[in-house]
C-alpha atoms as a PDB file:
ATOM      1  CA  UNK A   1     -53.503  16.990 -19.393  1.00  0.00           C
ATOM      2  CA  UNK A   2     -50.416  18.170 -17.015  1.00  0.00           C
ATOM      3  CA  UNK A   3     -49.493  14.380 -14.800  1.00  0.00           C
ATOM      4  CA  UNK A   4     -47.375  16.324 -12.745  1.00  0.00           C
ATOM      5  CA  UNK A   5     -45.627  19.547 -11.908  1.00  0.00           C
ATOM      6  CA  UNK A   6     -42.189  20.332 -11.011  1.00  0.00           C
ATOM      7  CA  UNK A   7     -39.766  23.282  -9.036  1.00  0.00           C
ATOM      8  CA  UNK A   8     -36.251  23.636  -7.428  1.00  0.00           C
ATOM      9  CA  UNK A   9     -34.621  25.836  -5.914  1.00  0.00           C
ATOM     10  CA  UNK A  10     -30.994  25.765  -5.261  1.00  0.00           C
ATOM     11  CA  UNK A  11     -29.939  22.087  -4.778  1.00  0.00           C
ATOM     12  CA  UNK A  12     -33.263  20.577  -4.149  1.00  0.00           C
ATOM     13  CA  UNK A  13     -36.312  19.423  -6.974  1.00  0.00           C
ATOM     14  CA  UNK A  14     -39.587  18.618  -5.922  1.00  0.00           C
ATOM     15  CA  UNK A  15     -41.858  16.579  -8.735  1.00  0.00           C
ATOM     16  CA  UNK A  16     -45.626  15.972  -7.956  1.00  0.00           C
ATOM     17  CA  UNK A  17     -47.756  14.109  -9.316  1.00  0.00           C
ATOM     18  CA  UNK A  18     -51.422  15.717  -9.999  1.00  0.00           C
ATOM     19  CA  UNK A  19     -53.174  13.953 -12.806  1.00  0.00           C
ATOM     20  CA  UNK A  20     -56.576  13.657 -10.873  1.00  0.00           C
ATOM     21  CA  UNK A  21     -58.285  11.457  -9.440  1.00  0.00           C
ATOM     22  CA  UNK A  22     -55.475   8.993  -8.543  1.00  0.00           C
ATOM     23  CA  UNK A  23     -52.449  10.367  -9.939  1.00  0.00           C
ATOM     24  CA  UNK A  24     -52.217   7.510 -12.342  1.00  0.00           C
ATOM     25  CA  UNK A  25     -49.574   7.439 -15.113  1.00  0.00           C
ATOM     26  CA  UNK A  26     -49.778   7.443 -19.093  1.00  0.00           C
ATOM     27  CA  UNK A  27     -47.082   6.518 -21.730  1.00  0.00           C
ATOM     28  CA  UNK A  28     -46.936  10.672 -22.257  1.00  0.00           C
ATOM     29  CA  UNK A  29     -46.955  11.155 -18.059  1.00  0.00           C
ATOM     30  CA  UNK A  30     -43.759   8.832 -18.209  1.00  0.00           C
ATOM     31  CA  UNK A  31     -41.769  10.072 -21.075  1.00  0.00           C
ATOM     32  CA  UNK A  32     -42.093  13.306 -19.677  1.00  0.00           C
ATOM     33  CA  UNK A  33     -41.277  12.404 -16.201  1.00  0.00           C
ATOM     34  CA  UNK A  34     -38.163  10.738 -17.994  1.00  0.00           C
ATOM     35  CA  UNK A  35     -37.444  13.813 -19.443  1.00  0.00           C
ATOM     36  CA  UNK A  36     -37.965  15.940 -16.074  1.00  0.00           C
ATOM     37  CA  UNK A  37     -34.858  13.593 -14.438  1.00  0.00           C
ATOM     38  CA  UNK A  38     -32.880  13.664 -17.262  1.00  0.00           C
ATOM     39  CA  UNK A  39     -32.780  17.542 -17.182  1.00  0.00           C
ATOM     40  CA  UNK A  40     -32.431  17.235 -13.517  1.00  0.00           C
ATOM     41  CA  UNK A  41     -29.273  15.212 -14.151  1.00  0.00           C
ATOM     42  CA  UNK A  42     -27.890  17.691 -16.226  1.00  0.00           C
ATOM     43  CA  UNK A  43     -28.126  20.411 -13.710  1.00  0.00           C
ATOM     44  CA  UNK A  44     -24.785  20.394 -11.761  1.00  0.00           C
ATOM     45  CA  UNK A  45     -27.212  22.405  -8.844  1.00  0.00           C
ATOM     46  CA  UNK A  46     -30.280  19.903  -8.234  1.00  0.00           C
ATOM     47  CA  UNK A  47     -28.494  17.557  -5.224  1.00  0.00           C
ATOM     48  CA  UNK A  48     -31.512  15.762  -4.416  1.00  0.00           C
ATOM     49  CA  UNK A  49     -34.943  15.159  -6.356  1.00  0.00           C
ATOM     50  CA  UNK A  50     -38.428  14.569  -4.245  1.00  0.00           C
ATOM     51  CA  UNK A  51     -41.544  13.084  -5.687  1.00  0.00           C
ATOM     52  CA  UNK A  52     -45.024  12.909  -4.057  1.00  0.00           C
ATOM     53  CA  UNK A  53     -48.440  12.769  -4.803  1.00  0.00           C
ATOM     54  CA  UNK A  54     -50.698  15.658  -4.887  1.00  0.00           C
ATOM     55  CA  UNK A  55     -53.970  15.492  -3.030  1.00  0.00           C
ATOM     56  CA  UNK A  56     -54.837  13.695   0.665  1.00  0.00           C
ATOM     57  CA  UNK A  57     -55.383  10.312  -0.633  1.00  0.00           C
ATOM     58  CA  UNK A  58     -53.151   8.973  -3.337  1.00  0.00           C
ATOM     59  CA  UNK A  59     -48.969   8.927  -3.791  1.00  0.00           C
ATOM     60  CA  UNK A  60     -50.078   7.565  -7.424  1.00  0.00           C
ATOM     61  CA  UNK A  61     -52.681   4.744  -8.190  1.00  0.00           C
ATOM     62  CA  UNK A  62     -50.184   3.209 -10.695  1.00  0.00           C
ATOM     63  CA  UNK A  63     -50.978   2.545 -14.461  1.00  0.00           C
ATOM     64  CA  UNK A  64     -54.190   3.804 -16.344  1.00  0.00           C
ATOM     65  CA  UNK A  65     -55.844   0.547 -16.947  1.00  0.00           C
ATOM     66  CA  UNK A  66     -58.269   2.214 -19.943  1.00  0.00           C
ATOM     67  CA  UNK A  67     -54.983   2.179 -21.622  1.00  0.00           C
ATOM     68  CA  UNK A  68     -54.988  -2.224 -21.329  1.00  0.00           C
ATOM     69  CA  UNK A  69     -59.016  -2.834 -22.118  1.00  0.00           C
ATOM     70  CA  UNK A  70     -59.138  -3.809 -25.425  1.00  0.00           C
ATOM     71  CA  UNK A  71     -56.020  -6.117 -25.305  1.00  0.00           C
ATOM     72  CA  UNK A  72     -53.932  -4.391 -27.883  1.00  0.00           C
ATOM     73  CA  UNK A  73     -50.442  -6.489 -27.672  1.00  0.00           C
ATOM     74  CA  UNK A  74     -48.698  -3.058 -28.955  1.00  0.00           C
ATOM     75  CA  UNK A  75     -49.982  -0.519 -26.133  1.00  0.00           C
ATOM     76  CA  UNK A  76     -48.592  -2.830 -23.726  1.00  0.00           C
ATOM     77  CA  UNK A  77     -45.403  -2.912 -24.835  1.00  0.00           C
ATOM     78  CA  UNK A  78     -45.537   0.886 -25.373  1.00  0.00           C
ATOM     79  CA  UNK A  79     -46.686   1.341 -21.979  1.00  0.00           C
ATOM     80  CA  UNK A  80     -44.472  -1.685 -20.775  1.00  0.00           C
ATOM     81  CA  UNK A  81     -41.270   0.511 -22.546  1.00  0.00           C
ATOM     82  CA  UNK A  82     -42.627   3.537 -20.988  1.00  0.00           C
ATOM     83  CA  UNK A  83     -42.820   2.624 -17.242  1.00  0.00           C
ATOM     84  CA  UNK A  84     -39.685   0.594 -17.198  1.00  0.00           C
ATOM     85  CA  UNK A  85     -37.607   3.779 -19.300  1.00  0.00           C
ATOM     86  CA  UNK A  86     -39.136   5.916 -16.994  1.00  0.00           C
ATOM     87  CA  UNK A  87     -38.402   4.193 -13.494  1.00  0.00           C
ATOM     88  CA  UNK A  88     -34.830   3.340 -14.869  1.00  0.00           C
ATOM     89  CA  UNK A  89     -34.153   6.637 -15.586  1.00  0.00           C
ATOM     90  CA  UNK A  90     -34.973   7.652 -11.913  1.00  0.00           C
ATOM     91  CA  UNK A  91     -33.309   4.625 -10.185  1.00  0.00           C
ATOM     92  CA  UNK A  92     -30.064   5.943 -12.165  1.00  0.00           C
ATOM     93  CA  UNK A  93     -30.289   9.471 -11.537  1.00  0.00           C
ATOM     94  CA  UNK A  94     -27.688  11.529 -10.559  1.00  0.00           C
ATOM     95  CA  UNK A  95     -29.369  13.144  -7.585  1.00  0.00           C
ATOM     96  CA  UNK A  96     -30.247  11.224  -4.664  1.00  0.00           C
ATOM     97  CA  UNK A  97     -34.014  10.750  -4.759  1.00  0.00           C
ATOM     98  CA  UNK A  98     -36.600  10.729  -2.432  1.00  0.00           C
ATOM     99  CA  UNK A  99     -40.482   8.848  -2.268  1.00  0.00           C
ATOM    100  CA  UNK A 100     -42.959  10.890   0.055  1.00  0.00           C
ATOM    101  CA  UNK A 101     -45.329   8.552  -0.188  1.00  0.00           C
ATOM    102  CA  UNK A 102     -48.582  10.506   1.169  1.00  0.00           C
ATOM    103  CA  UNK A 103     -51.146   7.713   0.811  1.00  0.00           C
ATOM    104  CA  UNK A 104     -52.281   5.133  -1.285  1.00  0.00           C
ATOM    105  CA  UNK A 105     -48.697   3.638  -3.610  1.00  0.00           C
ATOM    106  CA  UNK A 106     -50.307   0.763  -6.141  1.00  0.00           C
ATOM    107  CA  UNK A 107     -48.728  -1.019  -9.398  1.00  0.00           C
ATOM    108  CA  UNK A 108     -46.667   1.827 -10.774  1.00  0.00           C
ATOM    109  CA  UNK A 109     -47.294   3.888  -7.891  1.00  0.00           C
ATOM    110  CA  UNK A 110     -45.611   1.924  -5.959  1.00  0.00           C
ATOM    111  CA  UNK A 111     -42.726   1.086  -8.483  1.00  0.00           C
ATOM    112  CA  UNK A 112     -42.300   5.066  -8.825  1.00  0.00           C
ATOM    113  CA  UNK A 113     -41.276   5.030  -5.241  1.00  0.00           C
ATOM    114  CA  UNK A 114     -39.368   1.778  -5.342  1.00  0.00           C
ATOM    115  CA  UNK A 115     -37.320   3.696  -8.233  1.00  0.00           C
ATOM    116  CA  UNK A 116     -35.811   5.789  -5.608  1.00  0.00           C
ATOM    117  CA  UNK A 117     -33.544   5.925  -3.090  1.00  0.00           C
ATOM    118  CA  UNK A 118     -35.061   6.326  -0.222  1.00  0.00           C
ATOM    119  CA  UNK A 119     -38.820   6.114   0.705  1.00  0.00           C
ATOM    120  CA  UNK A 120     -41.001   8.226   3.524  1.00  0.00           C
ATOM    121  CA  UNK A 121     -44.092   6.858   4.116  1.00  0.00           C
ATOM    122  CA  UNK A 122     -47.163   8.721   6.070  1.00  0.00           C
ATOM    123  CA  UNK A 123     -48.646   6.203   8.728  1.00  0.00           C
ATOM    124  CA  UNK A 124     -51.850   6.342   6.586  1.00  0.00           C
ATOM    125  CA  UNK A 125     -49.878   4.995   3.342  1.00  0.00           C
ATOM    126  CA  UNK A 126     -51.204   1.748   1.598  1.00  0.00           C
ATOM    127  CA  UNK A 127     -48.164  -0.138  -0.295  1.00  0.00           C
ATOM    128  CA  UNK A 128     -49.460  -2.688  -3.122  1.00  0.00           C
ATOM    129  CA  UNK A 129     -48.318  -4.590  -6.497  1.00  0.00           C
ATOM    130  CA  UNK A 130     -51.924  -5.609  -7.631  1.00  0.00           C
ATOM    131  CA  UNK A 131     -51.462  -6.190 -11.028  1.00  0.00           C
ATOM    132  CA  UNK A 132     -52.134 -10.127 -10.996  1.00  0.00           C
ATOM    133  CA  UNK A 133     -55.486  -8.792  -9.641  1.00  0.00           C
ATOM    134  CA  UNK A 134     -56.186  -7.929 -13.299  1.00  0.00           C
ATOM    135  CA  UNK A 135     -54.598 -10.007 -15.478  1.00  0.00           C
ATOM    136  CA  UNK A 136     -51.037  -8.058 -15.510  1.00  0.00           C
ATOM    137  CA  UNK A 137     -48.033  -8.052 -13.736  1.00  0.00           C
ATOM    138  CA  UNK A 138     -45.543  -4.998 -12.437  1.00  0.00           C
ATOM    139  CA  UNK A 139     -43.358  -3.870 -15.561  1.00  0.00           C
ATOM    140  CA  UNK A 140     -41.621  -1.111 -14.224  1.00  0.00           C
ATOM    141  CA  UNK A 141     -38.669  -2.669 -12.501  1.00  0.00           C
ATOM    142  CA  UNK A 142     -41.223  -3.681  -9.481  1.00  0.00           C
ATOM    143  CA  UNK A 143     -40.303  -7.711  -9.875  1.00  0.00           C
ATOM    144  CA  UNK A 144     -36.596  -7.233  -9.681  1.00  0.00           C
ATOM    145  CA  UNK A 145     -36.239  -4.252  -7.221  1.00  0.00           C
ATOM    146  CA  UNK A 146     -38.577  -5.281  -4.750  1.00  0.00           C
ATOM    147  CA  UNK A 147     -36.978  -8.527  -3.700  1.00  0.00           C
ATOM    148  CA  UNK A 148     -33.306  -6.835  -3.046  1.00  0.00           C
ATOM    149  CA  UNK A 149     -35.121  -4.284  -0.641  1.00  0.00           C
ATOM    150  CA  UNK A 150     -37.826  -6.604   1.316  1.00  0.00           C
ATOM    151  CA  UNK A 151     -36.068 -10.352   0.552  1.00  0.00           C
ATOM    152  CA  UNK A 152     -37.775 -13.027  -2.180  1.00  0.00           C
ATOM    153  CA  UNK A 153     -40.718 -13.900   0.118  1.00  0.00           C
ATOM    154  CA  UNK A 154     -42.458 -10.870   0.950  1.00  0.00           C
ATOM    155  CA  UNK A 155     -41.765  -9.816  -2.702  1.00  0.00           C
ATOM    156  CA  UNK A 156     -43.676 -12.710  -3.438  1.00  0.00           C
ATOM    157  CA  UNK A 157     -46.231 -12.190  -0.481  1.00  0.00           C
ATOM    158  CA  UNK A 158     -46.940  -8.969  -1.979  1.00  0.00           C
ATOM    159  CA  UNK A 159     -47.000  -9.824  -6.056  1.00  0.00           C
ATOM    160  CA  UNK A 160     -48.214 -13.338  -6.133  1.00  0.00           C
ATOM    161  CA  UNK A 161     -50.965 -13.245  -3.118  1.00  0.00           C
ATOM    162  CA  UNK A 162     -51.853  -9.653  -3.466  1.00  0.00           C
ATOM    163  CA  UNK A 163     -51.089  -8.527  -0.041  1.00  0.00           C
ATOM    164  CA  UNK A 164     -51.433  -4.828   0.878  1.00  0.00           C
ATOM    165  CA  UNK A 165     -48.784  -3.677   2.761  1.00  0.00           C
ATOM    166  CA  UNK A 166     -49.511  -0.813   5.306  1.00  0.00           C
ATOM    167  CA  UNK A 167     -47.107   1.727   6.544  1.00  0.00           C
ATOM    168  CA  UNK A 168     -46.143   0.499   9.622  1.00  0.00           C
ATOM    169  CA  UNK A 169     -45.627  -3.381   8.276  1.00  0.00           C
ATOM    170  CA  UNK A 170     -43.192  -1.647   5.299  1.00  0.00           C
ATOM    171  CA  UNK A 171     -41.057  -0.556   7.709  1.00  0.00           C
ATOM    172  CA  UNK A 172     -40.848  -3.368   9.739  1.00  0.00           C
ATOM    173  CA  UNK A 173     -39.945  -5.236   6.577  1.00  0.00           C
ATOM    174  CA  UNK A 174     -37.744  -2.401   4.704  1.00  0.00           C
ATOM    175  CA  UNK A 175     -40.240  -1.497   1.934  1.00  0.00           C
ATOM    176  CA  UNK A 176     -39.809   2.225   3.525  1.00  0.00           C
ATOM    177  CA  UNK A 177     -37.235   4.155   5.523  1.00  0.00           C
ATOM    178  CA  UNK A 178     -39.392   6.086   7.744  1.00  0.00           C
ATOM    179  CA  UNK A 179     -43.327   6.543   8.608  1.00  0.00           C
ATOM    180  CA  UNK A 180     -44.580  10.164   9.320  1.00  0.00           C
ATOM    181  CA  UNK A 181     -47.541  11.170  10.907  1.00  0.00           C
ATOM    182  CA  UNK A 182     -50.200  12.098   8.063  1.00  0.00           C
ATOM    183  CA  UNK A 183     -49.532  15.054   6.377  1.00  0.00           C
ATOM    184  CA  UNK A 184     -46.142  14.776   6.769  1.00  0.00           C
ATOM    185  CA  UNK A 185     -44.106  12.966   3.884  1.00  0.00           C
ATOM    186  CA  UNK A 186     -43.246  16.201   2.264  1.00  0.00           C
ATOM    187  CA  UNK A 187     -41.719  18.351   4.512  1.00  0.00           C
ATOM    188  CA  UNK A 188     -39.950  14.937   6.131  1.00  0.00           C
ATOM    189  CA  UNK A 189     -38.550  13.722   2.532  1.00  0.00           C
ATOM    190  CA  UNK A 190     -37.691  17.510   1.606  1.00  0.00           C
ATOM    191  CA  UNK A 191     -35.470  18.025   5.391  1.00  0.00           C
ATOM    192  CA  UNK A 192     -33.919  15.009   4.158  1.00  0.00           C
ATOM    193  CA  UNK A 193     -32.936  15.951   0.740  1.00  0.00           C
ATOM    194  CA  UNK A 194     -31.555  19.237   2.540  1.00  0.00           C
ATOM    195  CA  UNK A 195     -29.639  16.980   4.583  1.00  0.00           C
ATOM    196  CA  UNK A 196     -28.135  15.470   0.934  1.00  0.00           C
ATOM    197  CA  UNK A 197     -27.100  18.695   0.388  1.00  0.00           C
ATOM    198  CA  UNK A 198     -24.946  19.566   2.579  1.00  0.00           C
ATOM    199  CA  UNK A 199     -22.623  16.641   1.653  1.00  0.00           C
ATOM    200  CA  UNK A 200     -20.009  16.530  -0.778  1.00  0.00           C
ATOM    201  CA  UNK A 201     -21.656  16.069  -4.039  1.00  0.00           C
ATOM    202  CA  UNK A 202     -18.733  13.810  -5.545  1.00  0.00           C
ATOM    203  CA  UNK A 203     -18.901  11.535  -2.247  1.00  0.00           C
ATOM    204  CA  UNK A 204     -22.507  11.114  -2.702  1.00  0.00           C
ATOM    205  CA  UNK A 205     -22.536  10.182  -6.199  1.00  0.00           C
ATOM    206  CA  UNK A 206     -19.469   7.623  -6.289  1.00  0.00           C
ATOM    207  CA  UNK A 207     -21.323   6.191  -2.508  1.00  0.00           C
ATOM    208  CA  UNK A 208     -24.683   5.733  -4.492  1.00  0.00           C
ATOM    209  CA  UNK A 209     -23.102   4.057  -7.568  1.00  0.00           C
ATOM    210  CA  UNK A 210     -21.412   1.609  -5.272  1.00  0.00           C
ATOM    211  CA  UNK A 211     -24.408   1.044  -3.606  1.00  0.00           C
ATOM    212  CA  UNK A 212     -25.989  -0.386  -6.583  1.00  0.00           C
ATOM    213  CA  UNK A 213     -22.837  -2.603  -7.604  1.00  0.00           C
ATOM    214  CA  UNK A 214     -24.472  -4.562  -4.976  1.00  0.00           C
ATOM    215  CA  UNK A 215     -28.002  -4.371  -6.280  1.00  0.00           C
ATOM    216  CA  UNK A 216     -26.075  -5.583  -9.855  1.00  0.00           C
ATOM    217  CA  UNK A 217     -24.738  -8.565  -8.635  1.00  0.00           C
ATOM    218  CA  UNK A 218     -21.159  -6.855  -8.905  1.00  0.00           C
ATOM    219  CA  UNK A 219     -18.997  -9.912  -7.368  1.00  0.00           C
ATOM    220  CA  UNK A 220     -17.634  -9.058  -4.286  1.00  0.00           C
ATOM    221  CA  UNK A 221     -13.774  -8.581  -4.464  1.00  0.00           C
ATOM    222  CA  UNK A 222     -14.730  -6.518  -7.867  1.00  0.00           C
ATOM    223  CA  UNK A 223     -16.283  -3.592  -5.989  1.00  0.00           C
ATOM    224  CA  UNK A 224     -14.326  -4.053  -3.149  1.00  0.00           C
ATOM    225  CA  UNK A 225     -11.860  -2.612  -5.698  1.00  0.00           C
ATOM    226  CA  UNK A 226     -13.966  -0.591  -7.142  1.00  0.00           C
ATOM    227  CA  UNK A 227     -14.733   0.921  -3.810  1.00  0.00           C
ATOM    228  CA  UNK A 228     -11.036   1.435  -3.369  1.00  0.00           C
ATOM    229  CA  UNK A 229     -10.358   3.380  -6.439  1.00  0.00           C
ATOM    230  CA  UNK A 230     -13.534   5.244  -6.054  1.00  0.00           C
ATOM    231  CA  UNK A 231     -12.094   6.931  -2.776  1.00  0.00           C
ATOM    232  CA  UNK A 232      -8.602   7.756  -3.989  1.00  0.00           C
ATOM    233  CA  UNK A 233     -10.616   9.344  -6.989  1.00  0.00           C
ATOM    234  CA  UNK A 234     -11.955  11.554  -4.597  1.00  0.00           C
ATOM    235  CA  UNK A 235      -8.571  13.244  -4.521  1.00  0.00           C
ATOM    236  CA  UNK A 236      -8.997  14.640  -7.481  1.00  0.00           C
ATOM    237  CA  UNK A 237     -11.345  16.964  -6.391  1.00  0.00           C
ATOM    238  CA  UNK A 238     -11.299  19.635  -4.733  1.00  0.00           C
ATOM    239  CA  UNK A 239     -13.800  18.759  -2.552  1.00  0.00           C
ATOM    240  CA  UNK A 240     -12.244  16.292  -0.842  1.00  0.00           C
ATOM    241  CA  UNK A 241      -9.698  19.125   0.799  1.00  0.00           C
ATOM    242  CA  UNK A 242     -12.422  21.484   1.335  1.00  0.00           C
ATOM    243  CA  UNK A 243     -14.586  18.734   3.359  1.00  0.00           C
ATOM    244  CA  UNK A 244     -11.646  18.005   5.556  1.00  0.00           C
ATOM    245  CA  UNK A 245     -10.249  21.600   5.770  1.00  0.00           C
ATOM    246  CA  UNK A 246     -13.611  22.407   7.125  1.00  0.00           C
ATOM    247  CA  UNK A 247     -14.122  20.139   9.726  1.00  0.00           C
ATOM    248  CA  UNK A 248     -10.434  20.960  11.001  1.00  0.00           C
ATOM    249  CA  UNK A 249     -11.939  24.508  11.340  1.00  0.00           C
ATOM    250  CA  UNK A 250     -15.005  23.866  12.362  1.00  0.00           C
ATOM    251  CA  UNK A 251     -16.696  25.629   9.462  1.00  0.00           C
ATOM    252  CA  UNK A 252     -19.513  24.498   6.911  1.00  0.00           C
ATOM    253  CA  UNK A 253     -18.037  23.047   3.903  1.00  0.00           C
ATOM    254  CA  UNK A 254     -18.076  25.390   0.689  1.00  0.00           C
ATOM    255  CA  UNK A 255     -18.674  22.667  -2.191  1.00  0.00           C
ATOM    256  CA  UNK A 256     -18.237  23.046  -5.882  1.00  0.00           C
ATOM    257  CA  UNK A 257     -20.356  20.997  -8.036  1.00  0.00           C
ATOM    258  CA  UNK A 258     -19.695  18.025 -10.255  1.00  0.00           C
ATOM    259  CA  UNK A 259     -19.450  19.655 -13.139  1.00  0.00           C
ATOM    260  CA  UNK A 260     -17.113  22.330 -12.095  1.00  0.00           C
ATOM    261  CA  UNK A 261     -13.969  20.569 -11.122  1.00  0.00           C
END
């Protein structure tokens, strides 16, 4: 069964998800998903990467539970290996990437879009870690990512109580960086990855990987440094003259890719 389809063209991917009814994931959906960024990674061209869910009602519902009904201590940590490969893949990736969440985002649904960097929302969207509802918990990064973007107690409001978020309360709380009006996560998420684009691809890379020192517990004073270096490194590109050189003449920037300088 096909979990999800996939296209780019020039510096933007879009990835959605269609395994019907709910867009849930299998181990096979994820390792191939994995495989999808990877390959993504390796094209110098793809800048940014959107994922969404096909369908009205569902971003992704998360985990196939028939996968967890007869208790079998291997599947899980199959599935367990699969989710968090999978969403660590995706928070590391290259490209900047971009949730349009266009409805309902539960268990792995919702750790799919917490994988990325940056999440749209439509005002319709339903945000939720249920898996203590049934006897699980989150496994694809969702316990350690979600308290460094919403703070330790609504990460535990929302994993230990159950509490479904909706789109208006994520944003008040930082679970997502913009609400759309229904309909609308696509096209919003995809003007944004445009917008990703037209920035030096070097810039953006080193800026995300310093973003994440933080996220790492990097000590302070070490990426300091690290932050440093990062933008004298820039000088070895030839980037850096053509993003400067352009705004001097008021002109777009002509950038080369990562992988050609």
């Amino acid at each position: 069964m096909i979990e999800f389809e996939y296209v780019h063209e020039g510096a933007v991917a879009l990835v959605t998800l269609t395994r019907a009814p709910a867009n849930a994931f299998t181990v096979d959906g994820l390792r191939q998903l994995q495989q999808v960024i990877e390959a993504f990674d390796r094209e110098a061209q793809v800048r940014a990467i959107v994922i969404t869910g096909s369908g009205p009602k569902f971003f992704s519902a998360g985990a196939d539970l028939n996968a967890f009904a007869d208790g079998d201590r291997e599947a899980a940590r199959t599935a367990a290996t699969a989710f968090g490969a999978a969403f660590e893949t995706l928070q590391n990736a290259r490209a900047v990437t971009i949730a349009a969440i266009n409805g309902y985002a539960m268990g792995g649904g919702l750790e799919c879009a917490l994988a990325c960097d940056i999440r749209v929302a439509e005002e319709q969207a339903q945000l939720a870690l249920p898996e203590p509802a049934v006897g699980l918990l989150p496994c694809g990064c969702g316990t350690q990512t979600l308290p460094w973007l919403v703070g330790e107690g609504w990460a535990k409001r929302i994993i230990l109580t159950g509490e479904r978020v909706d789109a208006a309360t994520a944003l008040r709380i930082g679970l997502v960086e913009e609400v759309v009006p229904q309909g609308g996560a696509r096209e919003a998420a995809l003007a944004m990855a445009a917008r990703v684009a037209g920035l030096s691809p070097h810039a953006v890379t080193s800026s995300k990987a310093l973003i994440h020192q933080a996220r790492n517990g990097v000590p302070r004073g070490a990426a300091l440094a690290v932050e440093r270096e990062r933008f004298v490194d820039l000088f070895d590109s030839p980037n850096q003259r053509e993003g400067v050189n352009a705004f001097l003449e008021k002109r777009k920037p002509r950038w080369h890719s990562e992988m050609e300088s």
